[in-house]
N, C-alpha and C. Protein backbone atom coordinates (compact mmCIF):
# COMPACT_ATOMS: atom_id res chain seq x y z
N UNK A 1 -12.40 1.84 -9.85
CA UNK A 1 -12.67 2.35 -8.52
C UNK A 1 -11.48 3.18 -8.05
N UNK A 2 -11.78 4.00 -7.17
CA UNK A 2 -11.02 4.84 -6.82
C UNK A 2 -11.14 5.19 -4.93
N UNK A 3 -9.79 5.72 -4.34
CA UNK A 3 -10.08 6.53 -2.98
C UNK A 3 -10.52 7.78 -3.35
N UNK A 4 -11.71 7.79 -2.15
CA UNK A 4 -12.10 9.43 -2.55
C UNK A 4 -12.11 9.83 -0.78
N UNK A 5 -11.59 11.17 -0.29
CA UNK A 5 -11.38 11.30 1.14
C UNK A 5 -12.47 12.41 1.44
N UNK A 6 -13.25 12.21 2.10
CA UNK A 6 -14.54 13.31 2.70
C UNK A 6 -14.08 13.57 4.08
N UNK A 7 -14.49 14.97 4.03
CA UNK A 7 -14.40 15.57 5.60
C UNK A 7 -15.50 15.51 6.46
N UNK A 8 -15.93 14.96 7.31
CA UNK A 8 -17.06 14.57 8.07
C UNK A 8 -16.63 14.85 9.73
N UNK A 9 -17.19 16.31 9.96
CA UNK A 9 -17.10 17.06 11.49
C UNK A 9 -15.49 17.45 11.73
N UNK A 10 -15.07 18.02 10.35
CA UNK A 10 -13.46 18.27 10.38
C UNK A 10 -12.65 17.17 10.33
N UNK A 11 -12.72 15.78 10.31
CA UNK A 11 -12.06 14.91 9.86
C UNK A 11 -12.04 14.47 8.68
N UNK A 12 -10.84 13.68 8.09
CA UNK A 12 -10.87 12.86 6.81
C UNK A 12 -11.50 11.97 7.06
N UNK A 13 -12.26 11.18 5.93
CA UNK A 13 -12.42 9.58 6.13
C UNK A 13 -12.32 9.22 4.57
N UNK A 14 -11.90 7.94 4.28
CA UNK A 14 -11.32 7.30 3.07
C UNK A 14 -12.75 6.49 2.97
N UNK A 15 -12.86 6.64 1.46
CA UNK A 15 -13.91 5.65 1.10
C UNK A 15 -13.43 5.34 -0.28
N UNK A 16 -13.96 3.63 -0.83
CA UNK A 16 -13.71 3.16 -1.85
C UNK A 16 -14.86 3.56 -3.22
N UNK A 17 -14.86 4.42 -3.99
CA UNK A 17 -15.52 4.70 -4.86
C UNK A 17 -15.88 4.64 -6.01
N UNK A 18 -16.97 4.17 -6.38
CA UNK A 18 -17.08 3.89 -8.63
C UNK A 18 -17.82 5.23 -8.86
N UNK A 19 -17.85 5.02 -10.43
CA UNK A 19 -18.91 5.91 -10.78
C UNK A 19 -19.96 5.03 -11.49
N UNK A 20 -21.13 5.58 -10.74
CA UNK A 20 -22.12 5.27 -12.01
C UNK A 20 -23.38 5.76 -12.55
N UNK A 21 -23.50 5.02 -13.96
CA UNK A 21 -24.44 6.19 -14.70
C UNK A 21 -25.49 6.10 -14.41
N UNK A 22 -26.56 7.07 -14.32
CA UNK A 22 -27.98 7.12 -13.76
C UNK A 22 -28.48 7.69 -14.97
N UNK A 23 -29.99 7.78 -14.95
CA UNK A 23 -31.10 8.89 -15.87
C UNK A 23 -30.14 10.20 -15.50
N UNK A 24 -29.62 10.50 -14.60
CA UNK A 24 -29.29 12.33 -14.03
C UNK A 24 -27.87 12.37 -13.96
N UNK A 25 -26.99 11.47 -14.88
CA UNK A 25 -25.70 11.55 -15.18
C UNK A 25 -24.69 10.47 -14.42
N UNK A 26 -23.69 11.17 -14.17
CA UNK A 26 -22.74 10.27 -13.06
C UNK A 26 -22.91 10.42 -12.03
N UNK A 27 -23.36 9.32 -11.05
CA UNK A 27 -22.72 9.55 -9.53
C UNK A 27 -22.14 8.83 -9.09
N UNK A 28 -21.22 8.70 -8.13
CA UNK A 28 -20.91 8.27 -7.13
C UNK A 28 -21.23 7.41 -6.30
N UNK A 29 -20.92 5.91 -6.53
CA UNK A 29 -21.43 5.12 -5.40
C UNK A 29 -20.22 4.59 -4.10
N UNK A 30 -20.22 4.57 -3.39
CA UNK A 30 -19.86 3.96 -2.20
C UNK A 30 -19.66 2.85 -2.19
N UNK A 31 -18.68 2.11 -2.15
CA UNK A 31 -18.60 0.59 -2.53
C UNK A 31 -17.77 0.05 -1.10
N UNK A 32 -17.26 0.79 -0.52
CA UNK A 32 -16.42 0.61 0.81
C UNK A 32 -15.72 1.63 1.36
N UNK A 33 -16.60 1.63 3.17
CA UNK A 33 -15.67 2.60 3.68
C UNK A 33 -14.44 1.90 4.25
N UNK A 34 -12.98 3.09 4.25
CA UNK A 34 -12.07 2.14 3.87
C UNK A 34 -10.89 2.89 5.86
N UNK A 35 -11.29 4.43 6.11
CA UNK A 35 -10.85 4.25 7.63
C UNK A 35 -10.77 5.82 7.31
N UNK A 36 -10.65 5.89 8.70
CA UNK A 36 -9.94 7.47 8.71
C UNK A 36 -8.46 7.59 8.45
N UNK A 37 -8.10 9.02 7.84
CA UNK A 37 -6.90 9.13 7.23
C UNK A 37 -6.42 10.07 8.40
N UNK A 38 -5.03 9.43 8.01
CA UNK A 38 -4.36 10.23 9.38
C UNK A 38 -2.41 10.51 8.46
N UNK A 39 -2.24 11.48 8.19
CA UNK A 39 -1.72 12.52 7.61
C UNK A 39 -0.24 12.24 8.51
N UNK A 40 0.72 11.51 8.41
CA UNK A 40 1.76 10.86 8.86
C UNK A 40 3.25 11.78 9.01
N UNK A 41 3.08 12.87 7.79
CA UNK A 41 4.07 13.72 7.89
C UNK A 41 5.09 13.26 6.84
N UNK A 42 6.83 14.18 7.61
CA UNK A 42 7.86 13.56 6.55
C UNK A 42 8.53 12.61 6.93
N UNK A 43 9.49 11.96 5.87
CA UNK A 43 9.65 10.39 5.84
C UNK A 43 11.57 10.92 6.09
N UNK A 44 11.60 10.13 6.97
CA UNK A 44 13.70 10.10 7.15
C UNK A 44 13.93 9.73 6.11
N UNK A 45 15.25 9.06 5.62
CA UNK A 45 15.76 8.93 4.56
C UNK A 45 16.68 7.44 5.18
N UNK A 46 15.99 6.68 4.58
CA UNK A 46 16.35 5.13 4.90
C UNK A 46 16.41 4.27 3.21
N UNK A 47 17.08 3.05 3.40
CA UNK A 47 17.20 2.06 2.14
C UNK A 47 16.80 1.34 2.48
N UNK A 48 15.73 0.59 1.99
CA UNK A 48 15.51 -0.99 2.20
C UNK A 48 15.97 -1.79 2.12
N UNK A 49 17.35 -1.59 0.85
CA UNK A 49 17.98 -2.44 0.07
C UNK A 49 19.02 -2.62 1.08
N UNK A 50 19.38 -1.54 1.79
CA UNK A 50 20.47 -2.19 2.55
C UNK A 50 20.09 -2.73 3.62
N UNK A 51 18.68 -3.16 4.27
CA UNK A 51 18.01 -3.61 5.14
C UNK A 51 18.52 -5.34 5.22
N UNK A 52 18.33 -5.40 3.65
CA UNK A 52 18.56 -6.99 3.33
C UNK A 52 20.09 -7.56 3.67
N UNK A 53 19.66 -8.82 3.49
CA UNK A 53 20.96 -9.13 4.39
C UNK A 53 21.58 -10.55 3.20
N UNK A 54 20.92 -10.52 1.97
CA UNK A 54 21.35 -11.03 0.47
C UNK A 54 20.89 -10.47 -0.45
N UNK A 55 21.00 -10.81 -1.42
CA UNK A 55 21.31 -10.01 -2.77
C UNK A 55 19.84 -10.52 -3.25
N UNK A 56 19.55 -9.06 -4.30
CA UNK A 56 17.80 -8.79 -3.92
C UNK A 56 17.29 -10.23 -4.56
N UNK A 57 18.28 -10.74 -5.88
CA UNK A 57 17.40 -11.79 -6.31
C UNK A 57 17.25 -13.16 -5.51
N UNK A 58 18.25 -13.41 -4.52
CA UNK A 58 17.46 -14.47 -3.60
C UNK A 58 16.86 -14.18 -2.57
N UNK A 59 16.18 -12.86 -1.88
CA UNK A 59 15.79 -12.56 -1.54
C UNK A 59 14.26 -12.54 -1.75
N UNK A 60 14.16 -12.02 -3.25
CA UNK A 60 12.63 -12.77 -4.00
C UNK A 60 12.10 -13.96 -3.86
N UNK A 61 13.55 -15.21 -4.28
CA UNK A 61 12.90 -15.95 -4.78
C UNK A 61 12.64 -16.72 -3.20
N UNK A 62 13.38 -16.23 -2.45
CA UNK A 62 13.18 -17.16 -1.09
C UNK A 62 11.50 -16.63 -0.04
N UNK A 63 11.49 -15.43 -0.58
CA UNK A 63 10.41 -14.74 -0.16
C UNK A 63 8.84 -14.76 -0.80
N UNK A 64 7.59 -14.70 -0.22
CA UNK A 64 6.23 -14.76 -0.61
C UNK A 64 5.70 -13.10 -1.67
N UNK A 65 5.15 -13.12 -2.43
CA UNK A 65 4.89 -11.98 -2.69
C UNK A 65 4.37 -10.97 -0.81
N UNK A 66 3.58 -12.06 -0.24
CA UNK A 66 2.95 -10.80 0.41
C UNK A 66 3.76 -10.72 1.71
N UNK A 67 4.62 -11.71 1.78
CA UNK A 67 6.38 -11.54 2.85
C UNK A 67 6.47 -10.18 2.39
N UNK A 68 7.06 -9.96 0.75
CA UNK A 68 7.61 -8.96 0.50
C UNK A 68 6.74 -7.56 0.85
N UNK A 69 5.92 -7.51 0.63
CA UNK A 69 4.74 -6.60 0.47
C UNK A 69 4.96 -6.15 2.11
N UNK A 70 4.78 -6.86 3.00
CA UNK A 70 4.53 -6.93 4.05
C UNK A 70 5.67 -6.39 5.09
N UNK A 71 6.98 -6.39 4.41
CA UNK A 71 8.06 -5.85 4.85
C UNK A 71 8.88 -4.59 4.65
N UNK A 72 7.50 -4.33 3.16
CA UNK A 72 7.93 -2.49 2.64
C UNK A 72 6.83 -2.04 3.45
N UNK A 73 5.44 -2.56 3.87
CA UNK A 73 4.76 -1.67 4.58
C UNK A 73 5.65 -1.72 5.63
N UNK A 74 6.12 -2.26 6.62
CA UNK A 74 6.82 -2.33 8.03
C UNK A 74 8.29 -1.35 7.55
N UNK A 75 8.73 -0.94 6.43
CA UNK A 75 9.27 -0.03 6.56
C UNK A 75 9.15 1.17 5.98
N UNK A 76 7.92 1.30 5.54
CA UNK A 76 7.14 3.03 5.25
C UNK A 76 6.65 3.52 6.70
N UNK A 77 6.02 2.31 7.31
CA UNK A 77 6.06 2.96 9.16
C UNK A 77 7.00 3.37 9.76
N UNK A 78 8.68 2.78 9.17
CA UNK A 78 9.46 2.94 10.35
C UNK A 78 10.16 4.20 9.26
N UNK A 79 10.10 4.81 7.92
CA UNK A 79 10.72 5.98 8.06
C UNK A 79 9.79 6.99 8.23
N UNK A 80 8.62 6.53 8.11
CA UNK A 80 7.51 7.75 9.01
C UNK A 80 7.62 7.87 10.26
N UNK A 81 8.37 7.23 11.08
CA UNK A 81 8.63 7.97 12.38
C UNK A 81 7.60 7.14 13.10
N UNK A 82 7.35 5.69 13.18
CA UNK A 82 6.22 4.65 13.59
C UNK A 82 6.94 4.51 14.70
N UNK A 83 7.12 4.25 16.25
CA UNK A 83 7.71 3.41 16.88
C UNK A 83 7.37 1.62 17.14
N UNK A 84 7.89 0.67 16.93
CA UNK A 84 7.26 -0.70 17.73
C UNK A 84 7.35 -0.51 18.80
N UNK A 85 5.41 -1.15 19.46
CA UNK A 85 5.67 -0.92 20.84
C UNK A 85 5.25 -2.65 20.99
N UNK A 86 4.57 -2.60 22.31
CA UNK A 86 4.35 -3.56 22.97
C UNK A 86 2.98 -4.37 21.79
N UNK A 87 2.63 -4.09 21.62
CA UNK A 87 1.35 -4.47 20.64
C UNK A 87 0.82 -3.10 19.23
N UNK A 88 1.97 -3.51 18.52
CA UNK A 88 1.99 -2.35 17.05
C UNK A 88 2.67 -1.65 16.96
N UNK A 89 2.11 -0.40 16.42
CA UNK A 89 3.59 0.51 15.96
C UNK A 89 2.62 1.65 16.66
N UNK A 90 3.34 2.83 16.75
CA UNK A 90 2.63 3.97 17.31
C UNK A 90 3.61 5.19 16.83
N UNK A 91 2.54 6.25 16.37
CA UNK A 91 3.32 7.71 16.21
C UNK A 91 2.44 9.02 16.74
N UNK A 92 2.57 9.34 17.70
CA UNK A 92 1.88 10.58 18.41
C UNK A 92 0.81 9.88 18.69
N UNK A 93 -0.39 10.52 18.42
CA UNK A 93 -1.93 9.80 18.79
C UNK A 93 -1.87 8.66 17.86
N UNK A 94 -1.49 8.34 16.61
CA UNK A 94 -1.71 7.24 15.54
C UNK A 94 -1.07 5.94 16.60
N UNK A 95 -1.92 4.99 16.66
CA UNK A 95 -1.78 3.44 17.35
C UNK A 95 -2.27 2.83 16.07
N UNK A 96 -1.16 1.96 15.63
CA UNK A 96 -2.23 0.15 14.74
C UNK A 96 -1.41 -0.48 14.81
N UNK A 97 -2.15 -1.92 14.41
CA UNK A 97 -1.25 -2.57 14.59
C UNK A 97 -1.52 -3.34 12.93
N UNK A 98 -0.35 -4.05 12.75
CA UNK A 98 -0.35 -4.82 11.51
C UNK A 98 0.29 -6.47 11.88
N UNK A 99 -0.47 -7.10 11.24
CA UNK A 99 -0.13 -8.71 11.39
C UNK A 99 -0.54 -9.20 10.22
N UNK A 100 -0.73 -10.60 10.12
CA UNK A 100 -0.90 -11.45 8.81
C UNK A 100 -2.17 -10.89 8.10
N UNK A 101 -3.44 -10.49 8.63
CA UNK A 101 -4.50 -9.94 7.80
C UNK A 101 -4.20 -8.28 7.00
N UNK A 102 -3.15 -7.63 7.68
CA UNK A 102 -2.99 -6.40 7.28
C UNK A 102 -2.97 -5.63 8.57
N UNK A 103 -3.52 -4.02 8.60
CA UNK A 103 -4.12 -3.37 9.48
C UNK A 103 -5.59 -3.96 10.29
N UNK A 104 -5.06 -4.11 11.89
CA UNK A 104 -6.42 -4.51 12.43
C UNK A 104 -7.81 -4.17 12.39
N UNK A 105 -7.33 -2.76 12.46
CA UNK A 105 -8.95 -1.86 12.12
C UNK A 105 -8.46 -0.83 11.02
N UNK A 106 -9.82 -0.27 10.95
CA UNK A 106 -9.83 0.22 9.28
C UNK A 106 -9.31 1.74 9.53
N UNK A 107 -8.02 1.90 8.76
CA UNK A 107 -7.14 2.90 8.82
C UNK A 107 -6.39 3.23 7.51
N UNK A 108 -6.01 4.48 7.27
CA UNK A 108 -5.70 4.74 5.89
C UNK A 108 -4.53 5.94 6.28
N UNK A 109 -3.23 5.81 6.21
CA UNK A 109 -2.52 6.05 6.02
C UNK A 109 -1.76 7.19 4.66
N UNK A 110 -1.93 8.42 5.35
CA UNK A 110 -1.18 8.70 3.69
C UNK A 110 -0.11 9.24 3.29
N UNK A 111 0.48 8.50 2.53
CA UNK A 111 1.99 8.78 3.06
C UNK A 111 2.70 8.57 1.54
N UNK A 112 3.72 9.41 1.12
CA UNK A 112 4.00 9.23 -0.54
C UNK A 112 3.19 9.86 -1.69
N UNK A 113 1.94 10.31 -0.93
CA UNK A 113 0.97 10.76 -1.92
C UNK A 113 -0.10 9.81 -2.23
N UNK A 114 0.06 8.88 -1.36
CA UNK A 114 -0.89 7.55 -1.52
C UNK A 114 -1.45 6.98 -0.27
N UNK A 115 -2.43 6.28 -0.04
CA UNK A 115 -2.94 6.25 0.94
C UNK A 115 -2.67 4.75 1.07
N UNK A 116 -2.22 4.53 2.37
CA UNK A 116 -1.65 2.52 2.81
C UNK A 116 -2.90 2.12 3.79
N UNK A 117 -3.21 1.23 3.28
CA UNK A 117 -4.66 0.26 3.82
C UNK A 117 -4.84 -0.36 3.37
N UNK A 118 -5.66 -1.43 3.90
CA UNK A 118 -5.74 -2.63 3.81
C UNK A 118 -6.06 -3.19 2.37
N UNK A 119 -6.87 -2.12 1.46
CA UNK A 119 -7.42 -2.19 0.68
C UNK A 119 -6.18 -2.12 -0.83
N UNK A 120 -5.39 -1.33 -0.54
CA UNK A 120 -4.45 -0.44 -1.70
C UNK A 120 -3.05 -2.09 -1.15
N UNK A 121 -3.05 -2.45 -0.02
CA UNK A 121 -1.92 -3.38 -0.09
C UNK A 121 -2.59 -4.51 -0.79
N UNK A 122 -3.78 -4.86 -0.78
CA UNK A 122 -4.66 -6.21 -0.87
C UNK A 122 -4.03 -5.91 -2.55
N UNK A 123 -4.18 -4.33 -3.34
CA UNK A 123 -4.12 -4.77 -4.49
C UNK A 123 -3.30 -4.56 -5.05
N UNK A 124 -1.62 -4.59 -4.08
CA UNK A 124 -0.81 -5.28 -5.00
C UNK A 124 -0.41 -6.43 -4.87
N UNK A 125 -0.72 -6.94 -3.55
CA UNK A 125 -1.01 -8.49 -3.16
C UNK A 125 -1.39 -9.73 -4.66
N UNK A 126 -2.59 -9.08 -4.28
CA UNK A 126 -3.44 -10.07 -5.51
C UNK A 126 -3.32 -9.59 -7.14
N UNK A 127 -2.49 -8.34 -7.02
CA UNK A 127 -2.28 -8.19 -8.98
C UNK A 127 -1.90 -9.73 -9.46
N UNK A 128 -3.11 -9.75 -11.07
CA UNK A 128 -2.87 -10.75 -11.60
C UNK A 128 -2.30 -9.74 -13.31
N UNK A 129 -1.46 -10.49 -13.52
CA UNK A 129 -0.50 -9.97 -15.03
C UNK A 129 -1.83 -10.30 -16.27
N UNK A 130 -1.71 -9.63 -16.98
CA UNK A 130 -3.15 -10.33 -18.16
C UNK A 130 -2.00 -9.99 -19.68
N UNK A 131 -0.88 -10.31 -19.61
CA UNK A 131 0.02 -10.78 -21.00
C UNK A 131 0.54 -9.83 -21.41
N UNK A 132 0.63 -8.50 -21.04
CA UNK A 132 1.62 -7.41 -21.89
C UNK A 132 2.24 -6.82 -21.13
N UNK A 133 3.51 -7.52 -21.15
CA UNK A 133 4.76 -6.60 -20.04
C UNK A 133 4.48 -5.46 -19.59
N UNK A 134 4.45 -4.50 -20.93
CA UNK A 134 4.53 -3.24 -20.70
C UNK A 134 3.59 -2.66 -19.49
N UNK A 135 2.34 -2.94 -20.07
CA UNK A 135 1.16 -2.90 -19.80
C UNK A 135 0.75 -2.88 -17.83
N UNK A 136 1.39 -4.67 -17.93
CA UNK A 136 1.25 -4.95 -16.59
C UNK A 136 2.25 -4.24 -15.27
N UNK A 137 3.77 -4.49 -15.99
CA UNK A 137 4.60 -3.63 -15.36
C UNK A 137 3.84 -1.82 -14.91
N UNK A 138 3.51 -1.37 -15.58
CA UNK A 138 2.63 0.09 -15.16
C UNK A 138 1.06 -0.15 -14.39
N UNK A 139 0.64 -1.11 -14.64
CA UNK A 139 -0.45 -1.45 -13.83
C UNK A 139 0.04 -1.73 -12.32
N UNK A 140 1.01 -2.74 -12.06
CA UNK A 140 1.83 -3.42 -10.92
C UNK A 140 2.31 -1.81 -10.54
N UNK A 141 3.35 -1.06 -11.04
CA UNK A 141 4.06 0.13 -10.68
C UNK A 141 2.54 1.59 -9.67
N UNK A 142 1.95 1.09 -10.80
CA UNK A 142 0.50 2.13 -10.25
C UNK A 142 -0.12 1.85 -8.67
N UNK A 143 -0.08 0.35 -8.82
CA UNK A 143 -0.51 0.10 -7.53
C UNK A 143 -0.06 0.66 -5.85
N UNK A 144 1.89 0.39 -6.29
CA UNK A 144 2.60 0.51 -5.17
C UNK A 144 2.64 2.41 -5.06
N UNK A 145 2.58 2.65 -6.03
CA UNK A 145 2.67 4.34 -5.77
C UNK A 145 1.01 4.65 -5.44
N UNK A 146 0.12 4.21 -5.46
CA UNK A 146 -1.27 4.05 -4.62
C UNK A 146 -1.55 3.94 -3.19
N UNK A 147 -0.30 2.71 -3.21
CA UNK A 147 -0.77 2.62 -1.68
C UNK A 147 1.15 3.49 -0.86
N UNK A 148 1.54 4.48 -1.83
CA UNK A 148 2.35 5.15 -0.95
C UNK A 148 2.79 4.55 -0.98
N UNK A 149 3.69 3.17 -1.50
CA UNK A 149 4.97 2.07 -1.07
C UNK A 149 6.03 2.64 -1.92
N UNK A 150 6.95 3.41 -1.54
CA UNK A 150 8.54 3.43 -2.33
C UNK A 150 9.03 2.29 -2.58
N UNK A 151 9.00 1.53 -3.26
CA UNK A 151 9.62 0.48 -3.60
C UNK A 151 11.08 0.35 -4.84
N UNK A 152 12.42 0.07 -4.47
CA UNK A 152 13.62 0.18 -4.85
C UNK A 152 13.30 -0.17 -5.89
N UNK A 153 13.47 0.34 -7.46
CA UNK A 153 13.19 0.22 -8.75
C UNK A 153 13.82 -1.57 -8.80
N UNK A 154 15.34 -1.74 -8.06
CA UNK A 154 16.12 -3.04 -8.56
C UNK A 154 14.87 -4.44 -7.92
N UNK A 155 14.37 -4.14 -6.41
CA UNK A 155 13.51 -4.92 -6.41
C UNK A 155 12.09 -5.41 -7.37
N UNK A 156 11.73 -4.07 -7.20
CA UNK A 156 10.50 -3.65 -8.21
C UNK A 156 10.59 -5.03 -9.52
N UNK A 157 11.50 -4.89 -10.14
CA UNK A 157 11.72 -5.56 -11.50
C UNK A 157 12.30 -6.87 -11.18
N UNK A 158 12.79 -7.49 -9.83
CA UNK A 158 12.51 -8.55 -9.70
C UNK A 158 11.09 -9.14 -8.76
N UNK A 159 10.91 -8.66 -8.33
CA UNK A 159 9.21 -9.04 -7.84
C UNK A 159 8.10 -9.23 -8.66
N UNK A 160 8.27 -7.90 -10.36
CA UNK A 160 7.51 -8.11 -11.03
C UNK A 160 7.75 -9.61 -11.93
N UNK A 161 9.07 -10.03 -12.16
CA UNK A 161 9.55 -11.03 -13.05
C UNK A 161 9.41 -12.19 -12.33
N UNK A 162 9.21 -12.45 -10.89
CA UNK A 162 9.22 -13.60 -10.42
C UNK A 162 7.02 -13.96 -10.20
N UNK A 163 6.99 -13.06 -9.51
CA UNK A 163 5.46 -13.21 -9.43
C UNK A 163 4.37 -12.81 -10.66
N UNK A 164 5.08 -12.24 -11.85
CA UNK A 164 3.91 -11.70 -12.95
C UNK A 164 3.70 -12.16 -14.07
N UNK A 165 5.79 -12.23 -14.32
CA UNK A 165 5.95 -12.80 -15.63
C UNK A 165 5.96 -14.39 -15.88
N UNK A 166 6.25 -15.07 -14.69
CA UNK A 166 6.52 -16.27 -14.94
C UNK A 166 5.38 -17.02 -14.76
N UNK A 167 4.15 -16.05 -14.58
CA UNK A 167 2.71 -16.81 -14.05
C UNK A 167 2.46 -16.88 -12.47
């Protein structure tokens, strides 16, 4: 499956898409609409790494995969120029908010070359490893550049070793 973005009355909208085969070839099915895309702009130039306040590997191990997950989206908002307000983050007309389920309503973000929603975080959330380093490491890596997450290569390779490799 894939994002595929349609323009409907001059807007984007994100939808989740397969292909499949018919008598009349491939089409396109619709498997989930996933929000309107809203085009975020350029990103300041911030570190995550120096965000932390210990050294990345106890930082992992003290942390949830989706803690972690959950704290690179909260800072792809804040070098996109997100403000926290009173209830979410806000940038020009863009209002959402994010809490323990993800994004409240269905919104797609695109930012990195990748689109951030609920859908693209869910799947690096729930990546399960299926036995070949190599393999999985580029599957795991594919995800976060999917959903637009820059993620610090030094974390990257401990997040993958604590949550992939060890089961």
């Amino acid at each position: 499956m894939y994002i595929r973005t349609k323009m409907i009355s001059g807007l984007p909208y994100a939808y989740l898409v397969d292909n499949e085969w018919t008598s009349k070839g491939a089409r396109q099915k619709i498997r989930s609409y996933l929000g309107r895309v809203h085009e975020v702009g350029e990103e300041v130039a911030l570190d995550f790494l120096s965000t932390l306040k210990e050294p990345i590997g106890g930082y992992v191990r003290g942390s949830s995969r989706k803690k972690i997950v959950d704290e690179l989206v909260l800072f792809e908002l804040k070098k996109c120029g997100f403000s926290k307000v009173k209830r979410g983050y806000k940038k020009g007309r863009i209002r959402l908010d994010y809490g323990d389920e993800g994004f409240t309503k269905k919104i797609v973000l695109q930012i990195n070359e990748g689109h951030l929603c609920n859908h693209t975080i869910q799947e690096i959330i729930s990546f399960k490893a299926m036995g070949d380093e190599h393999k999985d490491g580029y599957a795991l890596a594919e995800r976060f550049v999917h959903a637009g997450i820059a993620i610090p290569k030094e974390l990257f390779v401990a997040y993958f070793q604590k949550n992939h490799l060890k089961g």
